[in-house]
C-alpha atoms as a PDB file:
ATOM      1  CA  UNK A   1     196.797 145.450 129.306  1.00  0.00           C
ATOM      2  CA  UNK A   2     197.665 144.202 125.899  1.00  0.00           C
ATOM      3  CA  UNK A   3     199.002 140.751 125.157  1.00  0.00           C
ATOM      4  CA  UNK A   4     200.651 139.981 121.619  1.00  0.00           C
ATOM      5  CA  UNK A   5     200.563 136.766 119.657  1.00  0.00           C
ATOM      6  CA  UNK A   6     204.686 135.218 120.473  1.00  0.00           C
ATOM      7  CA  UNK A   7     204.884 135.010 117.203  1.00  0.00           C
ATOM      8  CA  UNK A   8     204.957 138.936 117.028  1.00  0.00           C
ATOM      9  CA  UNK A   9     209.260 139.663 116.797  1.00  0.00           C
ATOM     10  CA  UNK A  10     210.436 142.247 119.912  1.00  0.00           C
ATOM     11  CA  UNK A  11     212.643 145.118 118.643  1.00  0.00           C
ATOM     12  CA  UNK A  12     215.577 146.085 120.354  1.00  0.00           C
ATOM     13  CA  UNK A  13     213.608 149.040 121.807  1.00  0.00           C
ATOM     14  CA  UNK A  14     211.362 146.471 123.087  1.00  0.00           C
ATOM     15  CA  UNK A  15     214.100 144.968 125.297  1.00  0.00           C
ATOM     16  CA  UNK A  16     215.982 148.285 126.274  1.00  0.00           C
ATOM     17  CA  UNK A  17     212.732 149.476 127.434  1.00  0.00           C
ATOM     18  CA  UNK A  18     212.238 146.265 130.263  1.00  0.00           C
ATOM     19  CA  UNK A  19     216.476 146.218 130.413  1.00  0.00           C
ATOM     20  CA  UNK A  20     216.123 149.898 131.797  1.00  0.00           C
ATOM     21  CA  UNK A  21     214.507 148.283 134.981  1.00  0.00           C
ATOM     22  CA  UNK A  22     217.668 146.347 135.778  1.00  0.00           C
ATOM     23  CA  UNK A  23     219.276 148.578 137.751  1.00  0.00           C
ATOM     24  CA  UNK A  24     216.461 148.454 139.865  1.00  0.00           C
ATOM     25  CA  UNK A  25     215.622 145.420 140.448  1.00  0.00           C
ATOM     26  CA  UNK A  26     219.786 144.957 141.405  1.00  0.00           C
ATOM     27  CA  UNK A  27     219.461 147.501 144.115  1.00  0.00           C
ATOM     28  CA  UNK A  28     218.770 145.167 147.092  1.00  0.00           C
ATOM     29  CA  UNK A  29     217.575 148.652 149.123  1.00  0.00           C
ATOM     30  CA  UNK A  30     214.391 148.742 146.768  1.00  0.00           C
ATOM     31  CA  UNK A  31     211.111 147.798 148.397  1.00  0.00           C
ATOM     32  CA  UNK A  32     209.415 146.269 145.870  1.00  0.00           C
ATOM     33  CA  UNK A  33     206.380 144.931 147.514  1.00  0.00           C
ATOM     34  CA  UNK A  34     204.547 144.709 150.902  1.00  0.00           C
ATOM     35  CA  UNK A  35     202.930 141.869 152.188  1.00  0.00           C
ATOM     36  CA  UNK A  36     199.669 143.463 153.813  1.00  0.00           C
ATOM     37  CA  UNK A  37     198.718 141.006 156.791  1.00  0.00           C
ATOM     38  CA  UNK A  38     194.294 139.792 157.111  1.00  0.00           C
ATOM     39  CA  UNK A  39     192.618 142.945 158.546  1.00  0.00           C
ATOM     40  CA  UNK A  40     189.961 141.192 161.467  1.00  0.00           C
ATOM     41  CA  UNK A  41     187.051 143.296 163.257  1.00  0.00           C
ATOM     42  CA  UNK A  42     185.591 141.584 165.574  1.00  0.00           C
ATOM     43  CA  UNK A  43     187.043 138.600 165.327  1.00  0.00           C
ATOM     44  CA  UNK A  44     186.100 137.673 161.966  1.00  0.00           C
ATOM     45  CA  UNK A  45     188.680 138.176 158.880  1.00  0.00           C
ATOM     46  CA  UNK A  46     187.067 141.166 156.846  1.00  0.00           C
ATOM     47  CA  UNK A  47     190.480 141.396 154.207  1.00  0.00           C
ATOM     48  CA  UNK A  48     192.643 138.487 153.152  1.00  0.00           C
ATOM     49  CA  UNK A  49     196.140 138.636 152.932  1.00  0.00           C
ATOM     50  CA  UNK A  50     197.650 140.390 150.083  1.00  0.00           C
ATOM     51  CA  UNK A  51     200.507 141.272 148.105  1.00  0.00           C
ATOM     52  CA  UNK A  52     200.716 145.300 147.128  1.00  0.00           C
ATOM     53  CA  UNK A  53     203.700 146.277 144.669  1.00  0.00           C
ATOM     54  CA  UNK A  54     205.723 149.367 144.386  1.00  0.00           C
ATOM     55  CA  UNK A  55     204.293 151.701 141.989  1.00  0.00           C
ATOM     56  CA  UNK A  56     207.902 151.918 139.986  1.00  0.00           C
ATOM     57  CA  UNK A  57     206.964 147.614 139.928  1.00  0.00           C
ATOM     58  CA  UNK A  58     203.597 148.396 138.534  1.00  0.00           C
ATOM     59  CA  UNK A  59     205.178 150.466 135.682  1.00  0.00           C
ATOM     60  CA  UNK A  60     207.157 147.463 135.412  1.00  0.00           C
ATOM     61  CA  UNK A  61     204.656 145.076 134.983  1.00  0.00           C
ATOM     62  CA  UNK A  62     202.818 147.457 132.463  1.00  0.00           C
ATOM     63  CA  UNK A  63     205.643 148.104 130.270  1.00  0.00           C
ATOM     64  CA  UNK A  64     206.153 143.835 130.335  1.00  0.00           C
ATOM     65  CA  UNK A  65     202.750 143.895 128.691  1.00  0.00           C
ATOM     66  CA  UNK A  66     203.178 146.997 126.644  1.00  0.00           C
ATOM     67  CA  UNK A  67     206.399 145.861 124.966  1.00  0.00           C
ATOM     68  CA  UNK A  68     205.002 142.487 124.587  1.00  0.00           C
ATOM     69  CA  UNK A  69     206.699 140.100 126.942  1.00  0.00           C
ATOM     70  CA  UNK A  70     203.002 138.908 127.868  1.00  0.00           C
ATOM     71  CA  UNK A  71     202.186 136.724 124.774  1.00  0.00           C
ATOM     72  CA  UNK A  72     199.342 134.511 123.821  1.00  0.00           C
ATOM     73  CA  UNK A  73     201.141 131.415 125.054  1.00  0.00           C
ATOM     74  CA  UNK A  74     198.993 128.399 126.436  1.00  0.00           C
ATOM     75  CA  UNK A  75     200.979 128.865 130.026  1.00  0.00           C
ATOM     76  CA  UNK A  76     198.821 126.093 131.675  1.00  0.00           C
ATOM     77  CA  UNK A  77     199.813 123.398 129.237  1.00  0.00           C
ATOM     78  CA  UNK A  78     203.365 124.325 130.088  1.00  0.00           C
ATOM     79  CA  UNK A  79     203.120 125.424 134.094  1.00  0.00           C
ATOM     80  CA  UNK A  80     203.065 122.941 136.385  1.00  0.00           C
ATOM     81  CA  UNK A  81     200.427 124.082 139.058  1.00  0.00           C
ATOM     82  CA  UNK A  82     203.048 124.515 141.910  1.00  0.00           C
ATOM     83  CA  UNK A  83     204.841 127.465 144.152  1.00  0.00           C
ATOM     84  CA  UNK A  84     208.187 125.686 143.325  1.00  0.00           C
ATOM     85  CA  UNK A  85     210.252 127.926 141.063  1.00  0.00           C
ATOM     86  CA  UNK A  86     212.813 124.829 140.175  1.00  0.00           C
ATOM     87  CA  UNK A  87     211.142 124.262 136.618  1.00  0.00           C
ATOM     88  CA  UNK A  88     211.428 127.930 136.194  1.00  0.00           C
ATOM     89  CA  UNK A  89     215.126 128.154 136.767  1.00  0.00           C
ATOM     90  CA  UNK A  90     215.663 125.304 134.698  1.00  0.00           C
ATOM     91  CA  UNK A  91     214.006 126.700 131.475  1.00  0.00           C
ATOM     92  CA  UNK A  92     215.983 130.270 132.199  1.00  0.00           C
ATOM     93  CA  UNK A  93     219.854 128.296 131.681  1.00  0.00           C
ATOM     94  CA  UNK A  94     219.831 128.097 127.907  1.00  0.00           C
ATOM     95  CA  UNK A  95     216.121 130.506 127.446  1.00  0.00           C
ATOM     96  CA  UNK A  96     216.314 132.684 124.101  1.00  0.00           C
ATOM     97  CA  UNK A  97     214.153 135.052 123.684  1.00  0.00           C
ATOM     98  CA  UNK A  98     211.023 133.241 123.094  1.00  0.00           C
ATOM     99  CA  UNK A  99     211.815 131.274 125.771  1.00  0.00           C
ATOM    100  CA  UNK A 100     211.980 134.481 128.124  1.00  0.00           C
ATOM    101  CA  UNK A 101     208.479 135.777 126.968  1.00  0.00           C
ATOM    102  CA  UNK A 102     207.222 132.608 127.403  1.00  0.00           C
ATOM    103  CA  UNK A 103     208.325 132.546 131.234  1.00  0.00           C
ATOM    104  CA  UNK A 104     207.699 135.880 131.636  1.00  0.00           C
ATOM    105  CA  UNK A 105     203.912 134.859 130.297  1.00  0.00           C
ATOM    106  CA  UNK A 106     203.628 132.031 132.608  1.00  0.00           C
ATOM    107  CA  UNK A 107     204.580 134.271 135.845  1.00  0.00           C
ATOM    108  CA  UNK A 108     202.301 136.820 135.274  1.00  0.00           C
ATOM    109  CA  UNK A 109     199.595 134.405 134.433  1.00  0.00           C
ATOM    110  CA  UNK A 110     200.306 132.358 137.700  1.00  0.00           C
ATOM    111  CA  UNK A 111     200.497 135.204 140.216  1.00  0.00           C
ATOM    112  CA  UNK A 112     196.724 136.184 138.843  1.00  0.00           C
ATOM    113  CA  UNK A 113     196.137 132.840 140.425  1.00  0.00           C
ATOM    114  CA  UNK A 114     198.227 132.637 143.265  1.00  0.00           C
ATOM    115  CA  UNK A 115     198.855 135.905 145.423  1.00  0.00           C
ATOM    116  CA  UNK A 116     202.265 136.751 145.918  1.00  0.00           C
ATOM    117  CA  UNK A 117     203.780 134.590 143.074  1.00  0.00           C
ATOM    118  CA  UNK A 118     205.704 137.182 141.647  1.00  0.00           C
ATOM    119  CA  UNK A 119     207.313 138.741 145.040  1.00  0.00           C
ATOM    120  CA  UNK A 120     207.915 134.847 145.126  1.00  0.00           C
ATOM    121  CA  UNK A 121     209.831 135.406 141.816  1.00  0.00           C
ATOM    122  CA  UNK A 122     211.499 138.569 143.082  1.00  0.00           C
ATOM    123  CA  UNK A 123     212.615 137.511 146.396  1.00  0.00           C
ATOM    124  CA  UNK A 124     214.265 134.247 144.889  1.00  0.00           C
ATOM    125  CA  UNK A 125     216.711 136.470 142.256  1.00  0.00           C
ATOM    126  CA  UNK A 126     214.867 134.624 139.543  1.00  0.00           C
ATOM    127  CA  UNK A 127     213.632 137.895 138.157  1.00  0.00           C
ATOM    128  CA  UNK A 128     216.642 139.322 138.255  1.00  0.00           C
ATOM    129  CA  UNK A 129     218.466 136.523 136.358  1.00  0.00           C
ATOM    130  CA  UNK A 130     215.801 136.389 134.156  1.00  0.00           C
ATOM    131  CA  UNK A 131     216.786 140.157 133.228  1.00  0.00           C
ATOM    132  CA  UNK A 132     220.285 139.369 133.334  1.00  0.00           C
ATOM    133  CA  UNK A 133     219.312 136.874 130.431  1.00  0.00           C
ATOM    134  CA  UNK A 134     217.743 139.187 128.497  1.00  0.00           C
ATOM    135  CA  UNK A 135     221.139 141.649 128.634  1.00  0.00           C
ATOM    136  CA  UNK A 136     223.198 139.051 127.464  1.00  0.00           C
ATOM    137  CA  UNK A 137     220.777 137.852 124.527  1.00  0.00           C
ATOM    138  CA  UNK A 138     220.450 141.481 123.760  1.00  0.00           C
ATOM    139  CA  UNK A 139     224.261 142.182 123.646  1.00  0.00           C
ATOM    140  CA  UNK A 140     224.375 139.336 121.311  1.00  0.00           C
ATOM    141  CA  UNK A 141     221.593 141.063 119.209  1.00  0.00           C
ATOM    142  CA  UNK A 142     223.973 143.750 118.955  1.00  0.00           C
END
């Protein structure tokens, strides 16, 4: 998957593209992701426990790279090494665009690290306000 220097400027196609995903990431009916429990034989723990997405989430998290919301950003000098998704939130109240790709950057890059971190991000509604964000930046674009 391709990741773009930040200081590469999205287009408005860019953000219609990942805005077209809204609708369903509001529909609270979606199953987004399945939490598959350790598989044991014989006692002994032959799979870990593991996070698998919905495929329509996959496309999502492709077109995130593809429209270049995944950026070259140094995420660990800004990520504190943590499951709490307070720091997070607090970057999203006044986030502009560059602000957005850069949390967007650091969520993907922290859920190749920790399993799960991104249902984490769904379940909260932090994705969703996230998106909600990026509507309201966009319809100031406009």
């Amino acid at each position: 998957m391709s990741i773009v220097d930040e200081s590469v400027q999205l287009s408005k196609k860019n953000i219609e593209v990942i805005l077209n995903y809204l609708p369903y990431f509001e529909d609270t009916s979606q199953k987004f992701f399945d939490i598959i429990s350790p598989k044991r034989e014989a006692g002994n723990i032959v799979e870990y426990i593991y996070v698998k997405y919905s495929a329509k989430f996959m496309e999502f998290y492709r077109e995130l790279h593809e429209q270049g919301f995944v950026t070259n950003f140094n995420w660990l000098d800004s990520n504190p090494n943590s499951d709490d998704l307070s720091p997070y939130y607090e970057l999203l109240e006044d986030a502009d665009i560059l602000t957005l790709r850069r949390l967007f950057t650091m969520i993907v890059r922290h859920d190749k690290y920790n399993e799960g971190f991104f249902a984490d991000v769904i379940e909260s509604g932090l994705l969703l306000q996230m998106l909600n964000r990026l509507k309201l930046l966009k319809e100031e674009m406009d």
